[in-house]
Protein backbone atom coordinates (compact mmCIF):
# COMPACT_ATOMS: atom_id res chain seq x y z
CA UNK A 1 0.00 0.00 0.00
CA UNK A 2 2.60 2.44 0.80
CA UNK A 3 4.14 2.09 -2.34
CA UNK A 4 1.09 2.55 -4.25
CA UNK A 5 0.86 5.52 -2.45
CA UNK A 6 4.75 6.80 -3.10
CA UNK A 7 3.94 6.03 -7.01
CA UNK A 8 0.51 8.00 -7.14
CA UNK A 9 2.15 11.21 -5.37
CA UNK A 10 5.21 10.55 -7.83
CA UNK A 11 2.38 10.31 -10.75
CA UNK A 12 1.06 13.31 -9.57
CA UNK A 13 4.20 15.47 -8.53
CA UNK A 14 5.35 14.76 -12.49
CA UNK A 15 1.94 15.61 -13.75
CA UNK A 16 1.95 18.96 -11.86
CA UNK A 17 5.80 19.59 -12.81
CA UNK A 18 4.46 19.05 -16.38
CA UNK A 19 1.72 21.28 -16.20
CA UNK A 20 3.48 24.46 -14.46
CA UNK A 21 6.16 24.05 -17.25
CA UNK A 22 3.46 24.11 -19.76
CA UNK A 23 1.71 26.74 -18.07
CA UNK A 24 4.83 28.68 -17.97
CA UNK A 25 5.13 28.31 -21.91
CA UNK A 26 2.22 29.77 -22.46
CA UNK A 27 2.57 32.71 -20.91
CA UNK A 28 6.00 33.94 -21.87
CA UNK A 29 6.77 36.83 -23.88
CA UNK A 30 8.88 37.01 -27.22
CA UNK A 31 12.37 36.99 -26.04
CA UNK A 32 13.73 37.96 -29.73
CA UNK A 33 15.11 41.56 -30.37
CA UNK A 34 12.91 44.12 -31.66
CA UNK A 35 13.60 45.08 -35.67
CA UNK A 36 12.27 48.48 -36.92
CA UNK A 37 12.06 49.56 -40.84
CA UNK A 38 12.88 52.58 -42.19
CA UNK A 39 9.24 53.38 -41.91
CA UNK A 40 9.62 54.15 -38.22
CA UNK A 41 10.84 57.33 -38.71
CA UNK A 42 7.93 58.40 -40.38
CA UNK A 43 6.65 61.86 -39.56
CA UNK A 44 3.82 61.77 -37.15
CA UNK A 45 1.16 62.45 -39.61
CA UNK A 46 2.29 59.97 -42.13
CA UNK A 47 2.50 57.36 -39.36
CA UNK A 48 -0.85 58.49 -38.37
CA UNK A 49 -1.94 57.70 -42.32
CA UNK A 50 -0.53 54.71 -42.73
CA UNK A 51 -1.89 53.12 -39.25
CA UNK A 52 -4.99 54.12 -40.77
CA UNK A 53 -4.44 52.34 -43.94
CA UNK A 54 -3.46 49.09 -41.83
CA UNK A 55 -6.89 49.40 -39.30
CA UNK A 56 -8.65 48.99 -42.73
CA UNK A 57 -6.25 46.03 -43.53
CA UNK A 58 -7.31 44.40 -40.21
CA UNK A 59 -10.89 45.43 -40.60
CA UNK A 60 -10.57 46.11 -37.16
CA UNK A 61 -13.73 48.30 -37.02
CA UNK A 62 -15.40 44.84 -37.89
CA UNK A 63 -15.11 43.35 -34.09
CA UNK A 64 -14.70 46.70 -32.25
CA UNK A 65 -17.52 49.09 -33.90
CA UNK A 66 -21.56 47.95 -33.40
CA UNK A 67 -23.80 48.25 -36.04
CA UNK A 68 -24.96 52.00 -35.48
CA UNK A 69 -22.33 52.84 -32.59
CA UNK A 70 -19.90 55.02 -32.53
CA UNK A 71 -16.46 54.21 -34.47
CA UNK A 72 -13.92 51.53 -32.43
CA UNK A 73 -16.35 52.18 -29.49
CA UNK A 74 -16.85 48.24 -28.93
CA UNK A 75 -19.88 46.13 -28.37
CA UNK A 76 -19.72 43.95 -31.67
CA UNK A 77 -20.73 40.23 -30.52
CA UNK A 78 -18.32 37.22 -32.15
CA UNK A 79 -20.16 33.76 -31.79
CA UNK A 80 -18.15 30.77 -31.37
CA UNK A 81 -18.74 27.43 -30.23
CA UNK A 82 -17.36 28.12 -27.15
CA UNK A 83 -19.41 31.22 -26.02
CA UNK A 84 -20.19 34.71 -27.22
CA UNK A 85 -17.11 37.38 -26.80
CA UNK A 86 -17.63 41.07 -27.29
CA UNK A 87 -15.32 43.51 -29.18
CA UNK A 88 -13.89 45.56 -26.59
CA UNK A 89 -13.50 49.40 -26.78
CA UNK A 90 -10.42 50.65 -28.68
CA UNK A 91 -11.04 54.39 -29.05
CA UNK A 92 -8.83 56.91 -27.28
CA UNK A 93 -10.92 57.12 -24.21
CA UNK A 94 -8.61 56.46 -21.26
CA UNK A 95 -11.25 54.86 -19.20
CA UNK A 96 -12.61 52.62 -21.21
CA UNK A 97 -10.80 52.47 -24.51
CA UNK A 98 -6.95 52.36 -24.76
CA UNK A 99 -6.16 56.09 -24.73
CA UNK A 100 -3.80 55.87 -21.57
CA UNK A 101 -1.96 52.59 -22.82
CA UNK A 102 1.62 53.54 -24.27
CA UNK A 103 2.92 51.66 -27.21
CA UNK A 104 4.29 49.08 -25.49
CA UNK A 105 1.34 48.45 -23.73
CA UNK A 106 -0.37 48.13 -27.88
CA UNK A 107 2.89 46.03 -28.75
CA UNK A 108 2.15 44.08 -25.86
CA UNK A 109 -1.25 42.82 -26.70
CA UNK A 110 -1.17 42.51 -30.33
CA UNK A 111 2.31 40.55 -30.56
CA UNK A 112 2.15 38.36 -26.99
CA UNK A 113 -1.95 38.21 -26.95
CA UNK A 114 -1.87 40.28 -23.65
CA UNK A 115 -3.28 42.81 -21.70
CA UNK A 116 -1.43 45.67 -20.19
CA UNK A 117 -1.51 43.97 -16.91
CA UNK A 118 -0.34 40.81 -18.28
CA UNK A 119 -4.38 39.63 -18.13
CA UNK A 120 -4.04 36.51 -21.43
CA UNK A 121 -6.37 37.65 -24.48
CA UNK A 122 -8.64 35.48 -25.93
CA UNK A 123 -7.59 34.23 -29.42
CA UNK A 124 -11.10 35.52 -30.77
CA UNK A 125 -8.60 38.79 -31.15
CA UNK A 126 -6.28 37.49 -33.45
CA UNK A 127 -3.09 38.19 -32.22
CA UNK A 128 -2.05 35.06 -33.69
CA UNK A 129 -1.80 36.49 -37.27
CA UNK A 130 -1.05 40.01 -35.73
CA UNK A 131 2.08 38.86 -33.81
CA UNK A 132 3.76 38.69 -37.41
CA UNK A 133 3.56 42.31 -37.56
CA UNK A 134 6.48 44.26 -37.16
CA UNK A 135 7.15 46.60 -34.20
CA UNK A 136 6.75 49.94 -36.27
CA UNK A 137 3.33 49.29 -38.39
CA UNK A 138 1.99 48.56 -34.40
CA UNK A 139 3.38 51.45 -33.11
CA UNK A 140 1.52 52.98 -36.52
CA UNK A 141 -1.71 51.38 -36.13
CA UNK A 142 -1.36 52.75 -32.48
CA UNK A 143 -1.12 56.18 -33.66
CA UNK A 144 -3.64 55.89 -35.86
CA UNK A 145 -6.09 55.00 -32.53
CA UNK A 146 -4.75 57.50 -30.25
CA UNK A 147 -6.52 59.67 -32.92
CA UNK A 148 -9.86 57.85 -32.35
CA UNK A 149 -12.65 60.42 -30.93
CA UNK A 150 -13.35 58.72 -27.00
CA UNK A 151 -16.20 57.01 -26.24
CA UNK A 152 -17.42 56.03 -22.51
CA UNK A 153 -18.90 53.16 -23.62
CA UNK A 154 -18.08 50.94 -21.50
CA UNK A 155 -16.63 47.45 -22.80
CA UNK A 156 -19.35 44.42 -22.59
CA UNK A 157 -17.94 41.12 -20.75
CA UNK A 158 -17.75 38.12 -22.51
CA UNK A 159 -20.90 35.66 -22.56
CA UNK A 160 -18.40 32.54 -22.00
CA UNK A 161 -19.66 29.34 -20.07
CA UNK A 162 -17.33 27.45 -17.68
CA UNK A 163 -14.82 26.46 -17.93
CA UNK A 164 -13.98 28.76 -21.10
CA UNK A 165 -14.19 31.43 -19.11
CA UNK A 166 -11.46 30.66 -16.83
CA UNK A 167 -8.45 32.57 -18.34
CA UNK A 168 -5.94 30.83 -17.15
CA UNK A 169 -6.67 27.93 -19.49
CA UNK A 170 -5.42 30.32 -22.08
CA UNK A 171 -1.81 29.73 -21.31
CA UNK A 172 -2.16 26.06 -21.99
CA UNK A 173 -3.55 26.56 -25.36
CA UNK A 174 -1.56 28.93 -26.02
CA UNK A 175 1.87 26.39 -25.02
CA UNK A 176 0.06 24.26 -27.90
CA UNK A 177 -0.77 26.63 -30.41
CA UNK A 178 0.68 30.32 -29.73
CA UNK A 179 4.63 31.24 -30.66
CA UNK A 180 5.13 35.06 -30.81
CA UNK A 181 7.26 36.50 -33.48
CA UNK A 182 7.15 38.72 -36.61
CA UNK A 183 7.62 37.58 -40.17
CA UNK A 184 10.53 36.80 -41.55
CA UNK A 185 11.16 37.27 -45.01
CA UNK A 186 11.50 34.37 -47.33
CA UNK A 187 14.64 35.71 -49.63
CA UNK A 188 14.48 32.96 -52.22
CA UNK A 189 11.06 34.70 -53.32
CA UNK A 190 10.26 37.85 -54.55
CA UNK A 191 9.32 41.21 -52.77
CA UNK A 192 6.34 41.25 -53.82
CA UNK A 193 5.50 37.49 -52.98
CA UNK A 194 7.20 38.65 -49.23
CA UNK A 195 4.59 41.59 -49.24
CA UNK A 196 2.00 39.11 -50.03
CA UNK A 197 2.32 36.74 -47.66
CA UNK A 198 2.85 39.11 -44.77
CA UNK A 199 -0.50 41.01 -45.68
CA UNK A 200 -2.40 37.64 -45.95
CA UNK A 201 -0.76 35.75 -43.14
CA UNK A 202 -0.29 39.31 -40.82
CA UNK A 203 -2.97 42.03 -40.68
CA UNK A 204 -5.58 40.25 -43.22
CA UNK A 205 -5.80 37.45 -41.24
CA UNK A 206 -6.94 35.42 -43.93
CA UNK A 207 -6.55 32.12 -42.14
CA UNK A 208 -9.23 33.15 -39.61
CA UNK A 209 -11.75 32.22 -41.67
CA UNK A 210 -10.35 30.03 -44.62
CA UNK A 211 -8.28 27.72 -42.30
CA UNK A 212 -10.09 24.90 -40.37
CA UNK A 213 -10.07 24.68 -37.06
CA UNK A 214 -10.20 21.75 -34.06
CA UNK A 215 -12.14 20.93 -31.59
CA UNK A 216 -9.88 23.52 -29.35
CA UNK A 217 -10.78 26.30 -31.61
CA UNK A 218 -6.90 26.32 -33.16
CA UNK A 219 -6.60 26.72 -36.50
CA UNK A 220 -5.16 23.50 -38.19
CA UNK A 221 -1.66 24.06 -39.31
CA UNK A 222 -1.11 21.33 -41.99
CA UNK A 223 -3.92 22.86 -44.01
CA UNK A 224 -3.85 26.66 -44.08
CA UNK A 225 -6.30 28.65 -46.38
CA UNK A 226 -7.69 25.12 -47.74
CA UNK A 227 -11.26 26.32 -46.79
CA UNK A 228 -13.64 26.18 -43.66
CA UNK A 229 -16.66 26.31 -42.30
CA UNK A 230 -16.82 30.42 -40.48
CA UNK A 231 -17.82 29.96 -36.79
CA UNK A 232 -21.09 30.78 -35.75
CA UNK A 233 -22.04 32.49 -39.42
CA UNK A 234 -22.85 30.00 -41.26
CA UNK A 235 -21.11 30.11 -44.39
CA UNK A 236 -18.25 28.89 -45.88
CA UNK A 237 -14.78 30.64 -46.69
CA UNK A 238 -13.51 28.68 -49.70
CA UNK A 239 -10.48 27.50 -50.40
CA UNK A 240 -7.74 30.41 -51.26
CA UNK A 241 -5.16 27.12 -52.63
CA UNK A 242 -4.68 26.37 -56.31
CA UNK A 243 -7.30 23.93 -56.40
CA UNK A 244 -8.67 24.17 -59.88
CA UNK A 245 -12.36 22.91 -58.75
CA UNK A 246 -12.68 24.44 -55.12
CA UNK A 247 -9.70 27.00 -54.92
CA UNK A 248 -8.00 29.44 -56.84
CA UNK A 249 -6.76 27.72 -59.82
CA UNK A 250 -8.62 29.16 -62.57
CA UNK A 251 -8.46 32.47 -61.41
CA UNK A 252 -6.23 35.04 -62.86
CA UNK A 253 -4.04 37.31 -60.36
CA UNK A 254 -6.58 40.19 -62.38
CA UNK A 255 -9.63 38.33 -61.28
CA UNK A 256 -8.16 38.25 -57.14
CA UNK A 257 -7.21 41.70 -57.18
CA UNK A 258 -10.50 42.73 -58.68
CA UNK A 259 -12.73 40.70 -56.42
CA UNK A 260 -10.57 42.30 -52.94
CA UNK A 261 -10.98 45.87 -54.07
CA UNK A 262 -14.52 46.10 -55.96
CA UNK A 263 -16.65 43.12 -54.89
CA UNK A 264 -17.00 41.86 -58.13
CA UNK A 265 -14.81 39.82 -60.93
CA UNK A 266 -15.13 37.41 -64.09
CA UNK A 267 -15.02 34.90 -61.54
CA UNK A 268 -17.69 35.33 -58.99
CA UNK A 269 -18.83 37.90 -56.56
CA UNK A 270 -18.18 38.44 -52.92
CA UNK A 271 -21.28 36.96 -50.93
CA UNK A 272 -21.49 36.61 -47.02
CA UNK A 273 -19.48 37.58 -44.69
CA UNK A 274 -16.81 38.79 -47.61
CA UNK A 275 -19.24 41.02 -48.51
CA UNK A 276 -18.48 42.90 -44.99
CA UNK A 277 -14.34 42.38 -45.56
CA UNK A 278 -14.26 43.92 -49.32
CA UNK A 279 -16.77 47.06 -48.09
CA UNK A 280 -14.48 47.64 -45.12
CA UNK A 281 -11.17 46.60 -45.63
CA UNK A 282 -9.92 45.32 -48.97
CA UNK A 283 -11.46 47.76 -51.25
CA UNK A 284 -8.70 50.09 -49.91
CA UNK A 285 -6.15 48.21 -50.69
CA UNK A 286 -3.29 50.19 -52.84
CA UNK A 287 -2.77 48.74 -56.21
CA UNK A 288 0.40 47.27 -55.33
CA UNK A 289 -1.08 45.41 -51.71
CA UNK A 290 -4.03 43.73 -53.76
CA UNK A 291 -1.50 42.60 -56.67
CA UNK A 292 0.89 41.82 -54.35
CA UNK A 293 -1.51 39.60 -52.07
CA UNK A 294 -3.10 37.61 -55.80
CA UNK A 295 0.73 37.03 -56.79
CA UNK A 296 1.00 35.11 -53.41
CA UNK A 297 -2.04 33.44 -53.25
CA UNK A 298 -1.27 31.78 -56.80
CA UNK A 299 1.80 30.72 -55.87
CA UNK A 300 -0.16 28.40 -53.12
CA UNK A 301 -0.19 25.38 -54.38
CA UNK A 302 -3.38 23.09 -54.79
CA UNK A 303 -4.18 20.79 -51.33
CA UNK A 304 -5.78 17.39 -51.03
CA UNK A 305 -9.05 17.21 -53.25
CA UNK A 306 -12.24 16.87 -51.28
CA UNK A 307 -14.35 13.97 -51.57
CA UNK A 308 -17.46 14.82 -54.13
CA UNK A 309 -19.83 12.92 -52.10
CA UNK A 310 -22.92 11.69 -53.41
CA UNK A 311 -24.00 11.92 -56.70
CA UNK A 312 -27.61 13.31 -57.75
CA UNK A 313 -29.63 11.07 -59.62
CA UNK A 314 -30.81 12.15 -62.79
CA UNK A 315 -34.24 12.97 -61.72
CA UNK A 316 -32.72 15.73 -58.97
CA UNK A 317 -31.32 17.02 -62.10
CA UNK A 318 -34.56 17.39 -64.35
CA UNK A 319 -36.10 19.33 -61.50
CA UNK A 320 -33.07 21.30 -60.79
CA UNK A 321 -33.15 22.45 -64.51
CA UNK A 322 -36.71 23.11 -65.06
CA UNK A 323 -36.01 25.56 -61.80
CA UNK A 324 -33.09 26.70 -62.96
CA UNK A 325 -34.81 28.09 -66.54
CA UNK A 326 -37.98 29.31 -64.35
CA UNK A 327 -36.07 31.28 -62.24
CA UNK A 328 -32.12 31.91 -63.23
CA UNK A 329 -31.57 31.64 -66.72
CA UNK A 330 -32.61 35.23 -67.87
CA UNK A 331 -29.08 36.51 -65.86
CA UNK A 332 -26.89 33.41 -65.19
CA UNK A 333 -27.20 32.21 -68.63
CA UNK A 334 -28.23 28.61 -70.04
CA UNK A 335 -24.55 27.89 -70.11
CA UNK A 336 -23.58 29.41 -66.77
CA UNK A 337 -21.23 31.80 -67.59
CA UNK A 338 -23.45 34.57 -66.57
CA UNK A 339 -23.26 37.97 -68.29
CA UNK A 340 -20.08 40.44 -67.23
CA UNK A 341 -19.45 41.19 -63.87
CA UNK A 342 -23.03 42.04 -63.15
CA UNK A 343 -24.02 38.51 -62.79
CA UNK A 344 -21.18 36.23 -61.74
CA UNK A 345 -20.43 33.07 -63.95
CA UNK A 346 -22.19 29.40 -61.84
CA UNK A 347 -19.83 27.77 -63.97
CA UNK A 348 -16.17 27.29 -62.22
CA UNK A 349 -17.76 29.67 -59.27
CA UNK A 350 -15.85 29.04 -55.71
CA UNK A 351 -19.17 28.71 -53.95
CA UNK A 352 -20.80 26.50 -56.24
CA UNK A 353 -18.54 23.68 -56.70
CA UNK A 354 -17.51 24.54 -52.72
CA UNK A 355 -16.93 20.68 -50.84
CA UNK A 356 -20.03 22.36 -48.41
CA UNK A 357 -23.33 23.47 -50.39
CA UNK A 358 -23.97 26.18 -47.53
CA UNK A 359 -23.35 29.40 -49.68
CA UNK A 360 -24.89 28.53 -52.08
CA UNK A 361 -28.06 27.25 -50.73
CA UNK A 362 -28.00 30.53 -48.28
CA UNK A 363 -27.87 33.06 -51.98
CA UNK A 364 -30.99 31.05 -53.31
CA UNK A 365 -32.54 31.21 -50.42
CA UNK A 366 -31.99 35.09 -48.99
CA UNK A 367 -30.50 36.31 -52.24
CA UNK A 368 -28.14 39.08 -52.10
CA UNK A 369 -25.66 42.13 -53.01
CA UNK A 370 -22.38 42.18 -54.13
CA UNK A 371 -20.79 44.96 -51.39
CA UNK A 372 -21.25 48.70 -52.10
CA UNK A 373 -17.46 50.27 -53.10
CA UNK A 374 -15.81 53.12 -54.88
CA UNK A 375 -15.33 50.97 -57.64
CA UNK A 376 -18.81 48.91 -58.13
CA UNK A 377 -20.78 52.10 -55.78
CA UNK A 378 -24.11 50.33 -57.20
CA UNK A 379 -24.09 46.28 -57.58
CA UNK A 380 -26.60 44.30 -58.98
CA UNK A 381 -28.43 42.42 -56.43
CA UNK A 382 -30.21 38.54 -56.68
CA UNK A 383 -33.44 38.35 -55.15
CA UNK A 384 -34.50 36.27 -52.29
CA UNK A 385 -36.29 32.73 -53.26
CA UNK A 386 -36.87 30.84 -49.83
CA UNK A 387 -40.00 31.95 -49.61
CA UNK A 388 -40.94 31.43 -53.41
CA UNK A 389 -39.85 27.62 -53.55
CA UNK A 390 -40.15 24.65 -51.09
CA UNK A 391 -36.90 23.13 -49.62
CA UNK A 392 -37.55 19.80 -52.26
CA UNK A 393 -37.14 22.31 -55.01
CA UNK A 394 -33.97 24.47 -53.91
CA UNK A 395 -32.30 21.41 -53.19
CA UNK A 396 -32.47 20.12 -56.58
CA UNK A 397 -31.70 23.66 -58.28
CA UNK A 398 -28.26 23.76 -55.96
CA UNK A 399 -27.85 20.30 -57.33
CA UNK A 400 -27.97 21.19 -60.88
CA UNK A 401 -25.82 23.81 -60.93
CA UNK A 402 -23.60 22.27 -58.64
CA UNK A 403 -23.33 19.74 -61.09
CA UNK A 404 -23.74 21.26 -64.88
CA UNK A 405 -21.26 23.03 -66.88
CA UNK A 406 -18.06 21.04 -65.77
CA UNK A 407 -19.06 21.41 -62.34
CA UNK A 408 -18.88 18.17 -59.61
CA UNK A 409 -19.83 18.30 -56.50
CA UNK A 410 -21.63 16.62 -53.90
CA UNK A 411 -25.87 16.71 -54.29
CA UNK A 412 -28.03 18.60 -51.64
CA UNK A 413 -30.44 17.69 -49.49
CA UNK A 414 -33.68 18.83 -48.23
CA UNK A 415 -32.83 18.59 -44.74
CA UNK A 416 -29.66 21.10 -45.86
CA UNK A 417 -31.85 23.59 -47.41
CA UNK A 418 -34.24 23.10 -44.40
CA UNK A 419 -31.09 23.71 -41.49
CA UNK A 420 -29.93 26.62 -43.65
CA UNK A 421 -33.30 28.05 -42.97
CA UNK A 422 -32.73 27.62 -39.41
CA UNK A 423 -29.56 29.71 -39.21
């Protein structure tokens, strides 16, 4: 008995020392020296300009500006599966924004994920992609904030149910999925692939919503940008590899860099949530950024094909085509190609052939506009048809054209059409 008991107190003794080394992992800082560009001697107003330029990179008034509220006043709700979190105020106010944090304080949280006091952030704020970011486009986009007219608002508290909202749990994800530090340069590739990258894999963020992630809410590292379901929204962010049926393959670095700054391109349009990224953050995008970010996404090469799942039978298909002539033909075209950029080709389209039929069951159903930017300041819109056809019928019509023209995908269901409803 005794030395049962001297091997379950050794059991556990290893077990804790484990677990405070992990724990102490995850809460470290980046030890590595700080680099500045020659950008951070910028005067004060041009650093002021070009943190400005990079908040619209990051969308940050996305998580940290309410629909109707005042400017980076806070108050947006993020669902995930773990709880509800709540952008928190950013404006200058120094009570309840950030205006009496310094710059290190700014560096702090968006390159170790932490609070002034050393409080652990919750990956919902992407630090993760922001960590890449090098000290003087923070201390930039910190200008840029101090600017920000204050608002009292007050920040709302997460809606997080236990044990998620125990932040000291933090540290041991982050000791599995967190490792500070900026990006280095790859120098057997271009500048203009480096600017790429860092744009897409740094303030745009891209992965957040076209990388999968598990069950621990970490984004899944062998696959990045190969596509995922978006948390909580309901749609799917397709892939951004050079998959010719589901990713970027047949797109031209023309068709990316039109579809990031005007909504619209020979390709498709944006629909969903992209809709809110191109009207507030890519369509500002300099010439050079948006080329810069298609030359790198082409150079991504194509990931493991998804299954196509079940086939339709061919009677799915007569139905699907006798709605498809009622009820899309006169703008997408009997051969799918669609007509200009006005309406988008079904043919080859991302979201059509996507391995999950949710976006495009979700445009049949509620219909749509590409976003609203300088250069597209009116888009066509589709109408809504959930309430025109039954959930038999839409499923066969995303059948058909998810299977006509070249496409192949997987059929739909009723009960799809009938969750989508739901959401």
């Amino acid at each position: 008995m005794k030395r049962l008991l001297v091997g379950v107190v050794g059991v556990l003794v290893l077990v804790g020392a484990g677990l405070g080394a992990m724990y102490m992992v995850g809460v470290r800082d980046d030890a590595a020296p700080l680099v500045y560009s020659a950008a951070a001697g910028d005067p004060p107003d041009a650093r002021v300009e070009r943190g400005r330029y990079l908040a619209r990179l990051g969308n940050c008034a996305a998580c940290h500006t309410v629909a109707g509220g005042q400017t980076y006043a806070g108050g947006t709700a993020i669902p995930t599966a773990f709880g509800t979190l709540y952008g928190p105020n950013i404006s200058s106010d120094p009570e309840h924004g950030i205006g009496s944090w310094t710059e290190d304080d700014f560096w702090q949280a968006l390159h170790n994920g932490k609070a002034p006091d050393g409080t652990l952030l919750y990956p919902a704020f992407p630090f993760t992609e922001y960590t890449r970011m090098p000290r003087d486009d923070a201390d930039a986009l910190f200008a840029f904030l101090r600017t920000v007219p204050a608002s009292d608002q007050a920040s709302r508290p997460h809606d997080l149910p236990f044990p998620y909202d125990q932040r000291v749990l933090l540290a041991f994800w982050r000791a599995l999925y967190f490792k500070a530090g900026t990006l280095a340069s790859d120098t057997t590739q271009s500048l203009q692939w480096n600017r790429g990258r860092y744009l897409v894999e740094g303030p745009g963020h891209c992965a957040a919503c076209h990388t999968a992630r598990n069950s621990l809410g970490a984004s899944v590292g062998g696959a990045p940008l190969a596509g995922a379901m978006i948390d909580g929204l309901g749609w799917y962010a397709p892939p951004l590899t050079g998959d010719t049926a589901t990713g970027l393959g047949q797109w031209s670095h023309a068709d990316i860099a039109a579809l990031l700054t005007t909504g619209v391109s020979s390709r498709g349009a944006a629909a969903g949530p992209m809709v809110e990224v191109v009207a507030g953050s890519t369509q500002y995008l300099s010439t050079g950024d948006a080329d810069a970010i298609a030359h790198y996404l082409k150079s991504l090469p194509a990931g493991a094909s998804a299954s196509k799942g079940a086939r339709p039978s061919q009677a799915t298909m007569d139905i699907g085509a006798q709605r498809y002539r009622q009820y899309c033909v006169q703008c997408h075209q009997a051969n799918g190609e669609g007509s200009g950029t006005a309406w988008p080709p079904l043919a080859g389209n991302l979201s059509v052939t996507a391995p999950s039929p949710i976006n495009a069951i979700r445009v049949v159903l509620d219909g749509g506009y590409a976003p609203s930017t300088a250069a597209n300041p009116r888009p066509h819109g589709m109408p809504p048809y959930g309430q025109m056809l039954n959930d038999n019928d839409i499923a066969a019509l995303t059948t058909y054209i998810r299977n006509s023209w070249g496409n192949e995908a997987s059929a739909v269901t009723s009960l799809e059409v009938k969750r989508a409803r739901g959401q």
